[in-house]
C-alpha atoms as a PDB file:
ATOM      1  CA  UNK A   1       0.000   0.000   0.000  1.00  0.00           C
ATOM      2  CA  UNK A   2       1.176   3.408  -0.805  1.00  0.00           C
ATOM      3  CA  UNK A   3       0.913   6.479   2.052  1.00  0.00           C
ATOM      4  CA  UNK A   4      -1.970   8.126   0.235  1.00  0.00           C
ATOM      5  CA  UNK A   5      -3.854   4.849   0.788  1.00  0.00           C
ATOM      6  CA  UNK A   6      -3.055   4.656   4.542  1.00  0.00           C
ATOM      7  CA  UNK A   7      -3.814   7.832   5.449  1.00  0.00           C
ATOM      8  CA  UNK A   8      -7.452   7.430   3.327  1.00  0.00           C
ATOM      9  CA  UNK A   9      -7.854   4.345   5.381  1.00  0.00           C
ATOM     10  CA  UNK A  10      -6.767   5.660   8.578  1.00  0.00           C
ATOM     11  CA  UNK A  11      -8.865   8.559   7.774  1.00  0.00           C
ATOM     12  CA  UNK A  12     -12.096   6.571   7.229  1.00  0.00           C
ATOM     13  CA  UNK A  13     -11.479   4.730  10.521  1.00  0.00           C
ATOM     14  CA  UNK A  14     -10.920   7.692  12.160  1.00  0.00           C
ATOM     15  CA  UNK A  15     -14.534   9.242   9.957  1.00  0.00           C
ATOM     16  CA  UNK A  16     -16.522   5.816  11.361  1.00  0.00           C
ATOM     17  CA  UNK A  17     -15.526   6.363  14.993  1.00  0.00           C
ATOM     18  CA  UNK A  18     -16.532   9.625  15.159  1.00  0.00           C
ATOM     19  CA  UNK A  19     -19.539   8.866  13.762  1.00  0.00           C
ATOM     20  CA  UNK A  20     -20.342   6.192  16.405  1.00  0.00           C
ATOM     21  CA  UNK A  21     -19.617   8.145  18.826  1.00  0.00           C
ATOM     22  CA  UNK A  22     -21.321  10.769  17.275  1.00  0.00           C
ATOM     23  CA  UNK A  23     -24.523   8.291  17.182  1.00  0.00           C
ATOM     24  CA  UNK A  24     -24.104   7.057  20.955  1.00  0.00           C
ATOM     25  CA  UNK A  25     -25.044  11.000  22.238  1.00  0.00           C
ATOM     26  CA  UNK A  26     -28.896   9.622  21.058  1.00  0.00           C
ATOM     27  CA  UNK A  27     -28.925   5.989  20.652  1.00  0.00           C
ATOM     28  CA  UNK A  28     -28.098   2.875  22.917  1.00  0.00           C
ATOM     29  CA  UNK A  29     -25.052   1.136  21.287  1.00  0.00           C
ATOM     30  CA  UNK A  30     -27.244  -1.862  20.675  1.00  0.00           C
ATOM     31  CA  UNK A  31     -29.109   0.037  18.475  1.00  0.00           C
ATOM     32  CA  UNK A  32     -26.550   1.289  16.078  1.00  0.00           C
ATOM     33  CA  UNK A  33     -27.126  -0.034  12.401  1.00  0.00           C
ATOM     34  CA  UNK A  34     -24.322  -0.868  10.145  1.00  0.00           C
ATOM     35  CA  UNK A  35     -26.417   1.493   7.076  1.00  0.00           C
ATOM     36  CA  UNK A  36     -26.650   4.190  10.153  1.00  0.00           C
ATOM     37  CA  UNK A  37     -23.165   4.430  11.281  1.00  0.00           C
ATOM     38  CA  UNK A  38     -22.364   4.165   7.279  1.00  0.00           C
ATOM     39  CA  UNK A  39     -24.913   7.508   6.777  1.00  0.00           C
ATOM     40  CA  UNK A  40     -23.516   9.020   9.370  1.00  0.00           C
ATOM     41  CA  UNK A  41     -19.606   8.604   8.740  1.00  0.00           C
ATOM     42  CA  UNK A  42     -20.678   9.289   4.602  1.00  0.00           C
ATOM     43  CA  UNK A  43     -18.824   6.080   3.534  1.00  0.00           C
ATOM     44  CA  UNK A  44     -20.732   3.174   1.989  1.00  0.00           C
ATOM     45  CA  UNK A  45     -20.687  -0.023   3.786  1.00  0.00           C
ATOM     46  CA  UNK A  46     -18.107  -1.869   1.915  1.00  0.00           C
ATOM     47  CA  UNK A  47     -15.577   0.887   3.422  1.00  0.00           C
ATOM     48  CA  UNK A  48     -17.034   0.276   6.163  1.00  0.00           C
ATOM     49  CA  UNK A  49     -16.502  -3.913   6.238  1.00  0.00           C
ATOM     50  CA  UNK A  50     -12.630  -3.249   5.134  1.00  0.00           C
ATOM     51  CA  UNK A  51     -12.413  -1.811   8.728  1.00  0.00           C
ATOM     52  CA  UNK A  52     -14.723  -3.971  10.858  1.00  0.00           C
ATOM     53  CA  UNK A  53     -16.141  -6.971  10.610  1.00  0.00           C
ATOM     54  CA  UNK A  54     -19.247  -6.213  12.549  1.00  0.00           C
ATOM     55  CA  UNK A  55     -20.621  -3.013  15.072  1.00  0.00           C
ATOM     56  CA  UNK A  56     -19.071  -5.176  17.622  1.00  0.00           C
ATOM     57  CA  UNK A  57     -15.543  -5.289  16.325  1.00  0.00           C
ATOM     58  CA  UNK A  58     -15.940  -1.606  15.865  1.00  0.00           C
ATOM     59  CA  UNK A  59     -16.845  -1.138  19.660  1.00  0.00           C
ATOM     60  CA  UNK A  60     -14.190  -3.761  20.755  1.00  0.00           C
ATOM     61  CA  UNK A  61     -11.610  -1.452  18.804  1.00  0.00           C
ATOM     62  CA  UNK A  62     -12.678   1.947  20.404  1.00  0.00           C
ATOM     63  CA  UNK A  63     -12.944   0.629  23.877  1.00  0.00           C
ATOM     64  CA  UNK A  64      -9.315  -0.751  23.191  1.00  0.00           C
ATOM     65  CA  UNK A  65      -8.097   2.710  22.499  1.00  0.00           C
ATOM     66  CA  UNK A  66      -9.629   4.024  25.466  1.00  0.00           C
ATOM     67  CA  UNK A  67      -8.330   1.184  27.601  1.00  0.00           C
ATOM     68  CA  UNK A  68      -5.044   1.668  26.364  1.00  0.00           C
ATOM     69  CA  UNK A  69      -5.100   5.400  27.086  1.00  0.00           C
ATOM     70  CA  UNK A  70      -6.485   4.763  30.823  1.00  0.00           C
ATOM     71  CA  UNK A  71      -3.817   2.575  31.420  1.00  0.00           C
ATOM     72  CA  UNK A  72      -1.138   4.606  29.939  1.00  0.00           C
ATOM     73  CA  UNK A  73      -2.004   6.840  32.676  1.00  0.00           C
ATOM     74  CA  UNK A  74      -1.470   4.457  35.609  1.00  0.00           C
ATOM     75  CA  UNK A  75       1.682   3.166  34.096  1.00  0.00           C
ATOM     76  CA  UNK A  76       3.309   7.009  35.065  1.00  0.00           C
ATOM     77  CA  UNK A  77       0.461   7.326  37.827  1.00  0.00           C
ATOM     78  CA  UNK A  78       0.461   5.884  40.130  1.00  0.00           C
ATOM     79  CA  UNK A  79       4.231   5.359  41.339  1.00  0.00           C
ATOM     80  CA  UNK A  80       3.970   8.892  41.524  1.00  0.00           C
ATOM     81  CA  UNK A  81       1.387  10.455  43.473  1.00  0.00           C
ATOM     82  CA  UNK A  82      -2.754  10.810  43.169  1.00  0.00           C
ATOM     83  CA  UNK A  83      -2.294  12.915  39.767  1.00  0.00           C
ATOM     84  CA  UNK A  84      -2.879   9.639  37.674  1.00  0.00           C
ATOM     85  CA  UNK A  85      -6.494   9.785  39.513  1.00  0.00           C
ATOM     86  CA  UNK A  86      -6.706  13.555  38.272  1.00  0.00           C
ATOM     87  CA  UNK A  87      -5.410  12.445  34.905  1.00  0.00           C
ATOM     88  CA  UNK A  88      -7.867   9.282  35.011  1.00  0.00           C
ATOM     89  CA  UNK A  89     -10.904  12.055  35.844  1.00  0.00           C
ATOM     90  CA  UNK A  90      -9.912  13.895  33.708  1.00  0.00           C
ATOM     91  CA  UNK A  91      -9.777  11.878  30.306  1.00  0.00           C
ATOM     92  CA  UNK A  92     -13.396  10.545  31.673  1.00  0.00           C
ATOM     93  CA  UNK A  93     -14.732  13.904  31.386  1.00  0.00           C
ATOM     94  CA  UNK A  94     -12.587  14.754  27.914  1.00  0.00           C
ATOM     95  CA  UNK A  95     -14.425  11.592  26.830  1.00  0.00           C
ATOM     96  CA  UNK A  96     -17.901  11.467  28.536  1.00  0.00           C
ATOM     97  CA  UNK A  97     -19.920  10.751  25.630  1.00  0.00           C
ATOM     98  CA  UNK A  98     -17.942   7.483  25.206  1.00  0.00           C
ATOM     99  CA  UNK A  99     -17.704   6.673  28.964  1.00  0.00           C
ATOM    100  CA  UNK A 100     -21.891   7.138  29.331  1.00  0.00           C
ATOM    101  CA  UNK A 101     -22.397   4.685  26.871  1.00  0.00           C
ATOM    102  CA  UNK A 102     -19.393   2.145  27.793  1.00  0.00           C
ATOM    103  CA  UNK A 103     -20.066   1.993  31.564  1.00  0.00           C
ATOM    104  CA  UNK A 104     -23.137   0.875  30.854  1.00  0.00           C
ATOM    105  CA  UNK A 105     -22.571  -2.442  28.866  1.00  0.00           C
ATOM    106  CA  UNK A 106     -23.436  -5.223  31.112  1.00  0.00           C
ATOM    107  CA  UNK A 107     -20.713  -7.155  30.861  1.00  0.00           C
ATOM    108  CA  UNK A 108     -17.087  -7.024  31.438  1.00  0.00           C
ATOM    109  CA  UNK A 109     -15.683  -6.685  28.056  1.00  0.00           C
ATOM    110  CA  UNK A 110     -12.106  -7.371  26.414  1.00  0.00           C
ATOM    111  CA  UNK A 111     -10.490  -4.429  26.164  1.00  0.00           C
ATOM    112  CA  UNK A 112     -11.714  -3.861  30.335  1.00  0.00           C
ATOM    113  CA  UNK A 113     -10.247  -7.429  30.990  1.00  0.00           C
ATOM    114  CA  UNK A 114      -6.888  -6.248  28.979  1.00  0.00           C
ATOM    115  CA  UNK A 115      -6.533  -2.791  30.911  1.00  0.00           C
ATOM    116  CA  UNK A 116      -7.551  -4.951  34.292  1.00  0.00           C
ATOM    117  CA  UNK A 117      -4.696  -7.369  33.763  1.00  0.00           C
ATOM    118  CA  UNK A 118      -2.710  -4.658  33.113  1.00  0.00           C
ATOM    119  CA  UNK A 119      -3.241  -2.570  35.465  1.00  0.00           C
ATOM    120  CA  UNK A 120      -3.419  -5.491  38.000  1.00  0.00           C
ATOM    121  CA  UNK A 121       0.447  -5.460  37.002  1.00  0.00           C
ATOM    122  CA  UNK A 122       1.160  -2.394  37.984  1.00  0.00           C
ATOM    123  CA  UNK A 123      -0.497  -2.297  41.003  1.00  0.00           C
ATOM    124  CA  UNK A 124       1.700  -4.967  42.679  1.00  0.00           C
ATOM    125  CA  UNK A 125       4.528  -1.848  42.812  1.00  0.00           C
ATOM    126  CA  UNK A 126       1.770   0.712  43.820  1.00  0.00           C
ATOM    127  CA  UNK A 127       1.381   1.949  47.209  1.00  0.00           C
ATOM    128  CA  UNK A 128      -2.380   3.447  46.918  1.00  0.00           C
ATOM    129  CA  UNK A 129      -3.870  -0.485  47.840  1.00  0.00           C
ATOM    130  CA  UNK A 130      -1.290  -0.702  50.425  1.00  0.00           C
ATOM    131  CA  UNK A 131       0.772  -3.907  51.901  1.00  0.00           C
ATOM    132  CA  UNK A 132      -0.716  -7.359  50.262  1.00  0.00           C
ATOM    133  CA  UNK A 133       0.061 -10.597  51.745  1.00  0.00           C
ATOM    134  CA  UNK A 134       0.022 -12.324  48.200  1.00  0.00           C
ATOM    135  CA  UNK A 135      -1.216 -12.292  44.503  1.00  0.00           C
ATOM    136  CA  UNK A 136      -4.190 -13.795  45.577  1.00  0.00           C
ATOM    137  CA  UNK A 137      -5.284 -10.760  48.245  1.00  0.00           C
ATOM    138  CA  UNK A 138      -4.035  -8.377  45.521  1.00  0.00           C
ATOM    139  CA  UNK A 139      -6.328 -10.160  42.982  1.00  0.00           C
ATOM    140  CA  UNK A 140      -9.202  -9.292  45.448  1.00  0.00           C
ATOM    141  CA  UNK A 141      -8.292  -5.715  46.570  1.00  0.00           C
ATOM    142  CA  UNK A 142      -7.292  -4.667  43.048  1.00  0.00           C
ATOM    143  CA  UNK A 143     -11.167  -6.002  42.102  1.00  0.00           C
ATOM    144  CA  UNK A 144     -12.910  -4.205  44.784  1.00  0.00           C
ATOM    145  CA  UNK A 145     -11.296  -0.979  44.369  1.00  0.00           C
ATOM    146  CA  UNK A 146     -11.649  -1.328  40.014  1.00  0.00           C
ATOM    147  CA  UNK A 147     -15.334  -1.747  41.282  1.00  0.00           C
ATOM    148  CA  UNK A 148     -15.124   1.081  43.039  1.00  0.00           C
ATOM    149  CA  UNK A 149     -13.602   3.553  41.070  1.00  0.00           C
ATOM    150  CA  UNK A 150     -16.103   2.678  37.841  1.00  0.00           C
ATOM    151  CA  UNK A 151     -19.096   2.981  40.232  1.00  0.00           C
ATOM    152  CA  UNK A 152     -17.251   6.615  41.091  1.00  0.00           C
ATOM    153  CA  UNK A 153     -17.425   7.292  37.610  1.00  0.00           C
ATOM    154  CA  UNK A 154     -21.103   5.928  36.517  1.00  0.00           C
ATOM    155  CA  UNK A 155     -22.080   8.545  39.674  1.00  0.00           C
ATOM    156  CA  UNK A 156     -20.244  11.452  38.221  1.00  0.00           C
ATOM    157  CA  UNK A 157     -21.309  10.773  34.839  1.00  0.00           C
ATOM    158  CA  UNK A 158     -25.071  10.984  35.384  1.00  0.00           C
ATOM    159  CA  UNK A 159     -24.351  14.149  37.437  1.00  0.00           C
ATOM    160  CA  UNK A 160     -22.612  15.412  34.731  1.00  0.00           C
ATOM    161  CA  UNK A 161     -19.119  15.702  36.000  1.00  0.00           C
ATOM    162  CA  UNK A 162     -20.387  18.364  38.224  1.00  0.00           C
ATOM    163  CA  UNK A 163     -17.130  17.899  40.606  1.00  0.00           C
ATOM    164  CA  UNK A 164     -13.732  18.825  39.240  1.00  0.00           C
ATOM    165  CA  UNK A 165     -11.110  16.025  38.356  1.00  0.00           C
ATOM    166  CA  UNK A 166      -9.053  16.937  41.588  1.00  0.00           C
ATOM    167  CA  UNK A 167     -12.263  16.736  43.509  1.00  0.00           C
ATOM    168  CA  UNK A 168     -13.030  13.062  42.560  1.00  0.00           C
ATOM    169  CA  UNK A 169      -9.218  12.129  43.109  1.00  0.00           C
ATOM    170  CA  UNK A 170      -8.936  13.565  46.108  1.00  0.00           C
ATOM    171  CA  UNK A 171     -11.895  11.199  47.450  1.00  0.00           C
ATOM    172  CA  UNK A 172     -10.527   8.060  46.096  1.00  0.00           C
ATOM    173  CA  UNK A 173      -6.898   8.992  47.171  1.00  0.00           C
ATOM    174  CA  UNK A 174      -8.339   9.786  51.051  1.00  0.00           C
ATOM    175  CA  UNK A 175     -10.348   6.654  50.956  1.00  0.00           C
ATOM    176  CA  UNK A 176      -7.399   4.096  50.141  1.00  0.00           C
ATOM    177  CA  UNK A 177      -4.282   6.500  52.337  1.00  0.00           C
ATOM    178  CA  UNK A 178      -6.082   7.745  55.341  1.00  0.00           C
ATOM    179  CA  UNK A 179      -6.684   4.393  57.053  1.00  0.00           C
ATOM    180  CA  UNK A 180      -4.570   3.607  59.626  1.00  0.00           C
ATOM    181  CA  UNK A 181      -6.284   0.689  60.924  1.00  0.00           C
ATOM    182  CA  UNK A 182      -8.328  -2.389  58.687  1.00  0.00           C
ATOM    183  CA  UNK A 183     -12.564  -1.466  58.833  1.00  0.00           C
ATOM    184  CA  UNK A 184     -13.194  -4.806  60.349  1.00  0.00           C
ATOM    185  CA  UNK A 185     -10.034  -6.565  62.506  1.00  0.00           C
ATOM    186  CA  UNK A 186      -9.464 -10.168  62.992  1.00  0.00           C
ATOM    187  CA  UNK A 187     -10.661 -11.619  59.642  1.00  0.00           C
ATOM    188  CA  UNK A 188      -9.335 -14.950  59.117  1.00  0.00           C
END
């Protein structure tokens, strides 16, 4: 292939996930025809089918991006300080339109699992989830607190990212430093 034809094909890839995310501001992602996205973008659908085999390729691409991005930022992040959370809050917000629609598939997809596993790496140099006895109690703790912090953003997402970035960092960073001692003692 010569450059003029990768940048027109990086360009319609580029023109077909705008337009889905264009189309997620009114629609469900379930929703989202192949002949709609193809209307919207102004390709026809056989430019559309040398990108992606199906809508759910297409969504399993973008939410790769976006997982790679988010954990781009804990890689730096979190050996650092609580400006990966600001960073994190931030890129939500830069990218609400997406994050509406994406925390709100029902399941746990790919690209999540990838940037979990992932991040799940990282974390076992990270302070923020504090001393672990094993992989096993990391496993668990890393979970809860994922949990957590997409619950945190669902919340500020429906009120419309109302707090700042620092704001929303600043809660999860208190919750996971200020404890001195464990909520409940003596689990075995």
């Amino acid at each position: 292939m010569n450059i003029k034809n990768n940048q027109r094909y990086k360009s319609n890839s580029e023109k077909i996930e705008k337009a889905f995310l264009n189309l997620i501001k009114t629609n469900a992602y379930e929703t989202i025809s192949i002949s709609e996205l193809c209307n919207e973008a102004h390709i026809n659908r056989s430019t559309f089918y040398a990108h992606y085999s199906d809508i759910n390729d297409l969504i399993m691409k973008i939410e790769g991006k976006f997982a790679h991005n988010m954990a781009s930022i804990f890689n730096f992040g979190l050996k650092q300080d609580h400006q990966a959370f600001i960073d994190m809050f931030t890129f939500v917000k830069e990218n609400k339109i997406f994050y509406k629609a994406f925390l709100k598939i029902p399941y746990a997809t790919l690209a999540e699992k990838n940037a979990k596993t992932q991040i799940l790496d990282n974390l076992k140099d990270a302070e923020i989830l504090g001393k672990y006895v094993d992989d096993i109690e990391l496993f668990y703790r890393a979970n809860f607190f994922g949990a957590g912090i997409k619950a945190m953003c669902e919340l500020w997402l429906e009120r419309d990212c109302k707090e700042s970035p620092q704001k929303m960092a600043e809660i999860i960073y208190r919750e996971y430093t200020d404890r001195k001692e464990p909520i409940i003692n003596n689990i075995k």
